[in-house]
C-alpha atoms as a PDB file:
ATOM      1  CA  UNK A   1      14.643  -2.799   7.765  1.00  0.00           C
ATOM      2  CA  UNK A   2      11.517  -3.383   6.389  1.00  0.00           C
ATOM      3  CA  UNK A   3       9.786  -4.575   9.287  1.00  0.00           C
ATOM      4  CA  UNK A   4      10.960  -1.170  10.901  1.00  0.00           C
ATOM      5  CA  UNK A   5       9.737   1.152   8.133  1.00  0.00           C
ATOM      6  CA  UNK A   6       6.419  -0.386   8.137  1.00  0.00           C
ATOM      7  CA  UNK A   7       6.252  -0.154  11.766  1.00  0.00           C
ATOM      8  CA  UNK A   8       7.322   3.636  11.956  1.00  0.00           C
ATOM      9  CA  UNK A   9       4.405   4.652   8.349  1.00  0.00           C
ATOM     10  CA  UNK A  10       2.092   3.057  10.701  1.00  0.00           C
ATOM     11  CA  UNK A  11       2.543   4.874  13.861  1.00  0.00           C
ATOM     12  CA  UNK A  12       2.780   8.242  11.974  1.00  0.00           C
ATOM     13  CA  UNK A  13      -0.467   7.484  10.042  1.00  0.00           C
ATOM     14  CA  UNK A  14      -0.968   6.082   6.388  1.00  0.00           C
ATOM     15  CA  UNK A  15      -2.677   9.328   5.220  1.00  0.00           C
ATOM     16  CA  UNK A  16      -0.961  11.948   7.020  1.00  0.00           C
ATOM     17  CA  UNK A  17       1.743  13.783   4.621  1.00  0.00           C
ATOM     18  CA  UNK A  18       1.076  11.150   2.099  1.00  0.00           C
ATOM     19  CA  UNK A  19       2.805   8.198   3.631  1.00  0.00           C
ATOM     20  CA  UNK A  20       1.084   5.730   2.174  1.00  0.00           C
ATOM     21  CA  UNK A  21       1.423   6.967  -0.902  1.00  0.00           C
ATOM     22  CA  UNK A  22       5.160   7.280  -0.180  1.00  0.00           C
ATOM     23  CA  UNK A  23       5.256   4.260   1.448  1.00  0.00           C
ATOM     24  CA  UNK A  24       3.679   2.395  -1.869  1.00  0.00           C
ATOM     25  CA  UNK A  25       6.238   3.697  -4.429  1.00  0.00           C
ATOM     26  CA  UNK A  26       8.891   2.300  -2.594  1.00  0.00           C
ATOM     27  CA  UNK A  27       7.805  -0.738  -1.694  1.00  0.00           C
ATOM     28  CA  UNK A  28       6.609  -1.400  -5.866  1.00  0.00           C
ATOM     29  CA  UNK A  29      10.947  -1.725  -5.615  1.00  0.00           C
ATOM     30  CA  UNK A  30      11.065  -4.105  -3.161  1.00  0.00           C
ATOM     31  CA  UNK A  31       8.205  -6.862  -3.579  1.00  0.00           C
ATOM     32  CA  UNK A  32       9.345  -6.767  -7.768  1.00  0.00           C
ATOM     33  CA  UNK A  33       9.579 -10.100  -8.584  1.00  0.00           C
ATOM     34  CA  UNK A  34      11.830 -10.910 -11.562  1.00  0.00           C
ATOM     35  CA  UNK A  35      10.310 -12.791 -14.781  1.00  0.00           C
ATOM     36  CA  UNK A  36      12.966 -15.182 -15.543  1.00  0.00           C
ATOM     37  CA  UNK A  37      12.096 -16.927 -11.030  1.00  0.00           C
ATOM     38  CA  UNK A  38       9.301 -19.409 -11.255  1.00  0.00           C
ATOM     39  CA  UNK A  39       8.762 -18.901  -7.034  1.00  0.00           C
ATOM     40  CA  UNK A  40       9.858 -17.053  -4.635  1.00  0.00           C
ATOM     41  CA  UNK A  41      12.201 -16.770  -1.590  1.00  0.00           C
ATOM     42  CA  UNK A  42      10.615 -18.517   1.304  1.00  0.00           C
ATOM     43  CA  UNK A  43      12.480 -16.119   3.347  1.00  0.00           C
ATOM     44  CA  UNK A  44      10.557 -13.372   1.284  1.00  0.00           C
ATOM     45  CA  UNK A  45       7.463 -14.673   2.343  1.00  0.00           C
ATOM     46  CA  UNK A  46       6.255 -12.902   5.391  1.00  0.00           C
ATOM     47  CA  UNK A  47       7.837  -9.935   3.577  1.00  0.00           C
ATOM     48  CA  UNK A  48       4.645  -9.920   1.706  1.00  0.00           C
ATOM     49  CA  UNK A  49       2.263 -11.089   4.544  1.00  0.00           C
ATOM     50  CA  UNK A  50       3.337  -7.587   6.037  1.00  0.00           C
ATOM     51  CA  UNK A  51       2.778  -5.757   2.822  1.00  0.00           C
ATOM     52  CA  UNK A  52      -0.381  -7.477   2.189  1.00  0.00           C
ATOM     53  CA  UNK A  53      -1.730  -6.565   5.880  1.00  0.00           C
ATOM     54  CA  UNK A  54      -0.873  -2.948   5.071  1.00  0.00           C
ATOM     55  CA  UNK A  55      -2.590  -2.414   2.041  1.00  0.00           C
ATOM     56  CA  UNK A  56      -5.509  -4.332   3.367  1.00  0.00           C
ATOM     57  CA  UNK A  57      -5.240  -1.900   6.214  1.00  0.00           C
ATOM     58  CA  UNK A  58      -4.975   1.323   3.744  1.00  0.00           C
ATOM     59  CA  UNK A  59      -8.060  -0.029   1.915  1.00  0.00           C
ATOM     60  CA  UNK A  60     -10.547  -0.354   4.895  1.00  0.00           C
ATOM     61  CA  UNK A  61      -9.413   3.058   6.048  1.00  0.00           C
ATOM     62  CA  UNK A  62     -10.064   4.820   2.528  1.00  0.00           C
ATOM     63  CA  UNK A  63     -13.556   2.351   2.145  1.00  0.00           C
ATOM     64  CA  UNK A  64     -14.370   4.238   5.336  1.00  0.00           C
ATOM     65  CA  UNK A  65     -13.633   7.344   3.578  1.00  0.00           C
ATOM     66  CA  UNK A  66     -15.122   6.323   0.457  1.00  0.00           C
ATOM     67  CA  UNK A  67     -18.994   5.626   2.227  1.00  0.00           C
ATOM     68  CA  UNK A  68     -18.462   9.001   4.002  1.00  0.00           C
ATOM     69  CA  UNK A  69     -18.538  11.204   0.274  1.00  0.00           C
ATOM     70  CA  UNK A  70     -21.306  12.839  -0.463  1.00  0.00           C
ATOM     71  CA  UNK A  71     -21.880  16.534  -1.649  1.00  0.00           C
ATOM     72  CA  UNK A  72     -20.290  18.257   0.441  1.00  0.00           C
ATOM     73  CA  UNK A  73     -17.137  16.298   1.543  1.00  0.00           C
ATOM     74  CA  UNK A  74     -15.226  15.005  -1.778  1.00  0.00           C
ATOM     75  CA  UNK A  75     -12.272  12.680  -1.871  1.00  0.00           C
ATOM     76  CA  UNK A  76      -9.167  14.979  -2.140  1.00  0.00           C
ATOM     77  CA  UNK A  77      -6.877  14.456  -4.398  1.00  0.00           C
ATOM     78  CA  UNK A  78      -4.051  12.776  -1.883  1.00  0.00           C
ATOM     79  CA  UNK A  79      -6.600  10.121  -1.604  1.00  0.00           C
ATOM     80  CA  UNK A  80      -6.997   9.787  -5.383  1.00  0.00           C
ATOM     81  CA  UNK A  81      -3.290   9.539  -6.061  1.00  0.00           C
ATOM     82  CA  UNK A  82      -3.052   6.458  -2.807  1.00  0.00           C
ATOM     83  CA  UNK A  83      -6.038   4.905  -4.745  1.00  0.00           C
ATOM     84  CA  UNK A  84      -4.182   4.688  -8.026  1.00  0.00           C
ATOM     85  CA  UNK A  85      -0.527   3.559  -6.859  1.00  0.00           C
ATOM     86  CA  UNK A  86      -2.848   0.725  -4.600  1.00  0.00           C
ATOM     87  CA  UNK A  87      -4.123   0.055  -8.008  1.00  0.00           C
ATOM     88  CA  UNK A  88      -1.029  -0.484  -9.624  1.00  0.00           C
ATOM     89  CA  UNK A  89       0.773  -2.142  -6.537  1.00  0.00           C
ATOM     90  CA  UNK A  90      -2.069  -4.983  -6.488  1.00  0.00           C
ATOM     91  CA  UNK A  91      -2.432  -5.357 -10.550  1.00  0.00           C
ATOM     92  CA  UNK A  92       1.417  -5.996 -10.429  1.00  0.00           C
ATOM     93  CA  UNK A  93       1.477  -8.358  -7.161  1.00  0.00           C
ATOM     94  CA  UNK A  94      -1.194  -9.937  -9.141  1.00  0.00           C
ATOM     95  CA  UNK A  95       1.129  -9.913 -12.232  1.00  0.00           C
END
């Protein structure tokens, strides 16, 4: 199933009607790791691979974005809200 959500955020576009965004909040549910494991699921693994590819993915497409700003064309605010739940979704895969 997760393999098939991916797949159908990506074909509809990360940044149309905030999917990314969308995408991110439920997938801070799925990668959650609890405390008391030392490792993970080897099974899990290419779980996060996937996840990993998108937000790399997400990130070169709002860097893009980000070089393009100048007066006249600002980051909205869609784009500020995807920045900070990337933000949190990397501090706690980090975590």
């Amino acid at each position: 199933m997760f393999q098939s959500v991916t797949q159908l955020c990506a074909s509809t576009g990360w940044f149309r009607a905030n999917i990314g965004t969308k995408y991110l909040q439920v997938m801070r549910y799925v990668i959650n790791l609890p405390n008391d494991l030392a490792t993970e699921k080897e099974k899990n693994l290419e779980k996060y691979e996937i996840f990993a590819s998108v937000v790399h993915h997400i990130l070169l497409k709002l860097k893009n974005k980000i070089k393009q700003v100048n007066e006249n064309v600002t980051l909205s605010i869609d784009d500020k809200v995807l920045i900070s739940h990337l933000s949190i979704i990397s501090f706690e895969m980090c975590h």
